[in-house]
Protein backbone atom coordinates (compact mmCIF):
# COMPACT_ATOMS: atom_id res chain seq x y z
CA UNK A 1 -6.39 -165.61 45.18
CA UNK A 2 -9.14 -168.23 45.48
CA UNK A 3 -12.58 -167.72 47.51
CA UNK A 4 -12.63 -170.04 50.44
CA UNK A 5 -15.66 -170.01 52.07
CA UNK A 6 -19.45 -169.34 51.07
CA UNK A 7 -19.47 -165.76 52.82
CA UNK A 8 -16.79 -164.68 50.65
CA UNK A 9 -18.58 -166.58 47.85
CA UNK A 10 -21.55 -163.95 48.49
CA UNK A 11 -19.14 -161.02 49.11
CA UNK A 12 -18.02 -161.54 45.75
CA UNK A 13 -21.68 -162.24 44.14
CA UNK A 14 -22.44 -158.35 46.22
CA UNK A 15 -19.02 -157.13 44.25
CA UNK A 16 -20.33 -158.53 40.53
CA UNK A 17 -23.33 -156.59 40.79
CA UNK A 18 -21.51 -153.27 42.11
CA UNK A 19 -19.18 -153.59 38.99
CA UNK A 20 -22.06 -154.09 36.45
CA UNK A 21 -24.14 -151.27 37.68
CA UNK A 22 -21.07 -149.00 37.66
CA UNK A 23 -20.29 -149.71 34.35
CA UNK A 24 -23.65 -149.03 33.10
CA UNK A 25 -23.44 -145.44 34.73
CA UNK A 26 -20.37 -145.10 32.70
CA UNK A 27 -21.69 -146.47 29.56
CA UNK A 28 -24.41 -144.71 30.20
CA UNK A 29 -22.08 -141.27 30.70
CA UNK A 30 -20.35 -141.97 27.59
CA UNK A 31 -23.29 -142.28 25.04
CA UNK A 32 -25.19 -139.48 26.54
CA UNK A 33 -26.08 -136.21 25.32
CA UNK A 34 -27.99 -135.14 28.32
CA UNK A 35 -28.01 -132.42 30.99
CA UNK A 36 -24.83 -131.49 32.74
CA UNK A 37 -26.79 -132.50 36.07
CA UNK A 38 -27.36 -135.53 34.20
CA UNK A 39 -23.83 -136.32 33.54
CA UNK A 40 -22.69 -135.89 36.52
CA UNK A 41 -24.98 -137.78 38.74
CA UNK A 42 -23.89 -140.86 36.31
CA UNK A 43 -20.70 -139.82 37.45
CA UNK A 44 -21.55 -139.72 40.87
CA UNK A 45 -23.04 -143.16 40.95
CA UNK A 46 -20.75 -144.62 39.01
CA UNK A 47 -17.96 -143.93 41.80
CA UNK A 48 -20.39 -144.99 44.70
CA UNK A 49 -20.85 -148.21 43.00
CA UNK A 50 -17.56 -149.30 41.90
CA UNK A 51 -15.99 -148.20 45.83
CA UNK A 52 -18.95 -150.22 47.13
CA UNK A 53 -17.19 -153.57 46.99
CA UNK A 54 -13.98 -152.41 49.35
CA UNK A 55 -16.50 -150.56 52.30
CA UNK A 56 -17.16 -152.07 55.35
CA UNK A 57 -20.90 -153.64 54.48
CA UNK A 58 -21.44 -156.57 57.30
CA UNK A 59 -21.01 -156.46 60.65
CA UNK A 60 -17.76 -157.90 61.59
CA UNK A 61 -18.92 -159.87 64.61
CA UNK A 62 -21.97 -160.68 63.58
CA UNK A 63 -22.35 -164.69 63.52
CA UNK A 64 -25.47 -164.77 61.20
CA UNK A 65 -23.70 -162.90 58.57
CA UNK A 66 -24.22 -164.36 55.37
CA UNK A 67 -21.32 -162.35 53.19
CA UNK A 68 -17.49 -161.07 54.37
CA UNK A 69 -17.49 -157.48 55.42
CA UNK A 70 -15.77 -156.41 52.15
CA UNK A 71 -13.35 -157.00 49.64
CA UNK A 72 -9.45 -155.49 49.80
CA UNK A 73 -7.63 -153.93 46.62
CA UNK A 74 -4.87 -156.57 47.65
CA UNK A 75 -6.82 -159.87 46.46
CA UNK A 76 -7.00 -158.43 43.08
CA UNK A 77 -3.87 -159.37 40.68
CA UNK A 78 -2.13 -157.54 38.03
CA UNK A 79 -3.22 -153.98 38.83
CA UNK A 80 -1.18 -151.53 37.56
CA UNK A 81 0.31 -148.51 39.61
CA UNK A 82 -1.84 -146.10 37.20
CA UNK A 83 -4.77 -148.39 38.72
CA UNK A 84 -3.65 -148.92 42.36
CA UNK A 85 -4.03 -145.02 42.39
CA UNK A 86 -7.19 -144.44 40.67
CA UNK A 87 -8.31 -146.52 43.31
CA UNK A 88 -7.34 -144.43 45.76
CA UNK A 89 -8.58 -141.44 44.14
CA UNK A 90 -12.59 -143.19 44.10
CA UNK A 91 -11.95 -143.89 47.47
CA UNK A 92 -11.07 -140.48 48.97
CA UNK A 93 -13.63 -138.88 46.51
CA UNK A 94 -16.31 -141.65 47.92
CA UNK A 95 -15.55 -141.17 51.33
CA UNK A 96 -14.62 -137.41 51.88
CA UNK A 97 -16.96 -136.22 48.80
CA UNK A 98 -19.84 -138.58 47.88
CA UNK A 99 -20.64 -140.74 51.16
CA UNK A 100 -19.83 -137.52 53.33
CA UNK A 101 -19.42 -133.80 53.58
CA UNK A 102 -15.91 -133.17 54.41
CA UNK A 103 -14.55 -129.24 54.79
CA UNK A 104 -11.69 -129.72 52.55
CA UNK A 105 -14.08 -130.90 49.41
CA UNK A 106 -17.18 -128.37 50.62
CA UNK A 107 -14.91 -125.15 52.09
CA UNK A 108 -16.76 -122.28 53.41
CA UNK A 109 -15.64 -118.92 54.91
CA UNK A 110 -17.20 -115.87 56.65
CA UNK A 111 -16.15 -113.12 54.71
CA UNK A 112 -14.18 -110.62 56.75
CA UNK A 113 -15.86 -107.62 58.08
CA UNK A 114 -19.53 -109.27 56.73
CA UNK A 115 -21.49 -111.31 57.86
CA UNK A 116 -21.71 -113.30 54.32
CA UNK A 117 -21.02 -116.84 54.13
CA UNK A 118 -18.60 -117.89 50.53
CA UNK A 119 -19.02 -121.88 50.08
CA UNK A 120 -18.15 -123.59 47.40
CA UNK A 121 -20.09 -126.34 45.46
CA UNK A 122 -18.51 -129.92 44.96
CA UNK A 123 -18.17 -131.17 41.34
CA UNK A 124 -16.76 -134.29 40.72
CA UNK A 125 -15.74 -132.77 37.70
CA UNK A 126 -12.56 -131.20 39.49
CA UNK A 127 -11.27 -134.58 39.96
CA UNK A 128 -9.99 -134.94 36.47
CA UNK A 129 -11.04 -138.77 36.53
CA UNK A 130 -10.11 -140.35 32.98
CA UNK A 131 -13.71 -142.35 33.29
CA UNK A 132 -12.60 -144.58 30.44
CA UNK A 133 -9.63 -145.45 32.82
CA UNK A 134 -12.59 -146.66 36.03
CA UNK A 135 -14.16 -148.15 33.24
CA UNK A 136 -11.40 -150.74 32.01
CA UNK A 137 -10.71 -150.70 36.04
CA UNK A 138 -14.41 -151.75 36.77
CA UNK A 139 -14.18 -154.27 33.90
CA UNK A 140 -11.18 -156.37 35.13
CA UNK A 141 -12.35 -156.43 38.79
CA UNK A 142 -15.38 -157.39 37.39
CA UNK A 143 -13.32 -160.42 35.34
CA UNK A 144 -11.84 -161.47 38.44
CA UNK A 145 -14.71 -161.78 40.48
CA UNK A 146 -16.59 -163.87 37.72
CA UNK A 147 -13.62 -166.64 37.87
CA UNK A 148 -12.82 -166.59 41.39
CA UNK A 149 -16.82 -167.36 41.58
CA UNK A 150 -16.75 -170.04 38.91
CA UNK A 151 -13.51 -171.61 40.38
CA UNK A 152 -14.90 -171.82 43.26
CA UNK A 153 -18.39 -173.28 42.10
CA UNK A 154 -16.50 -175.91 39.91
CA UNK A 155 -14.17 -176.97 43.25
CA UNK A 156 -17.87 -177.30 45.27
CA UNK A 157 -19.09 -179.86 42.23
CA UNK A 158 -16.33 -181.45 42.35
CA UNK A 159 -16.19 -181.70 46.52
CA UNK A 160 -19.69 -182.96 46.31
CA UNK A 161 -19.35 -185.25 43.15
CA UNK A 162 -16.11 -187.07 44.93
CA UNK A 163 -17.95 -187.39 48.37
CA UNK A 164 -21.28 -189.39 46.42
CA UNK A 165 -19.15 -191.69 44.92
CA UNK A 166 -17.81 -192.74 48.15
């Protein structure tokens, strides 16, 4: 796929900088010796950062809009299946664990016949992410945005160059 316009130009420019700063969480998660609490904020951030790219971010309607809304999982090429689902996984831990609160990540109960509340604490731990996996993910998405940008660039020189000569 090939960027057409400027806003998706900038949409991509947004996604580069999501990718770095996720990898440096993880590089950051890998050569540390720190606290648990530690780790797994790195963690934490490091999901938040590489889902950024593919949430909603501009206003759809909105004329002044300098970037496209978001990018899609679809524009990328040769994902795996072992990819296309660790995808999936960052997204339903970024949207029903990280961004928000959902029941089925944060359960509670009354206990019966109490009036004690039993919750149970989030880790993202329990999501048996293979981080060296979102990693090498992170990486090529991050490959991909850096020549869809160039191409893209080198097409506008061109464009320009051409319509001097004229």
């Amino acid at each position: 796929m090939i960027i057409t316009d400027e806003k998706e130009f900038n949409r991509y420019s947004i996604a580069v900088s999501d990718f770095e700063k996720a990898i440096e969480f993880l590089d950051e998660f890998k050569n540390t010796t720190n606290s648990y609490i530690v780790i797994e904020a790195l963690l934490i951030c490091s999901v938040i950062c590489y889902y950024r790219p593919f949430t909603q971010n501009e206003k759809k309607k909105k004329k002044d809009s300098k970037a496209k809304p978001c990018l899609k999982i679809e524009s990328f090429s040769n994902l795996t299946d072992e990819e296309l689902v660790l995808h999936d996984k960052c997204k339903n831990i970024r949207n029903k664990a990280l961004a928000h609160s959902e029941w089925t990540k944060y359960p509670t109960k009354i206990i019966e016949g109490t009036t004690k509340i039993r919750g149970r604490y989030y880790s993202i731990f329990q999501e048996n992410i293979d981080f060296c996996e979102l990693r090498n993910l992170t990486e090529k998405l991050l490959d991909q945005c850096h020549n869809r940008r160039a191409v893209f660039l080198n097409e506008k020189r061109l464009y320009h160059k051409i319509n001097r000569s004229e």
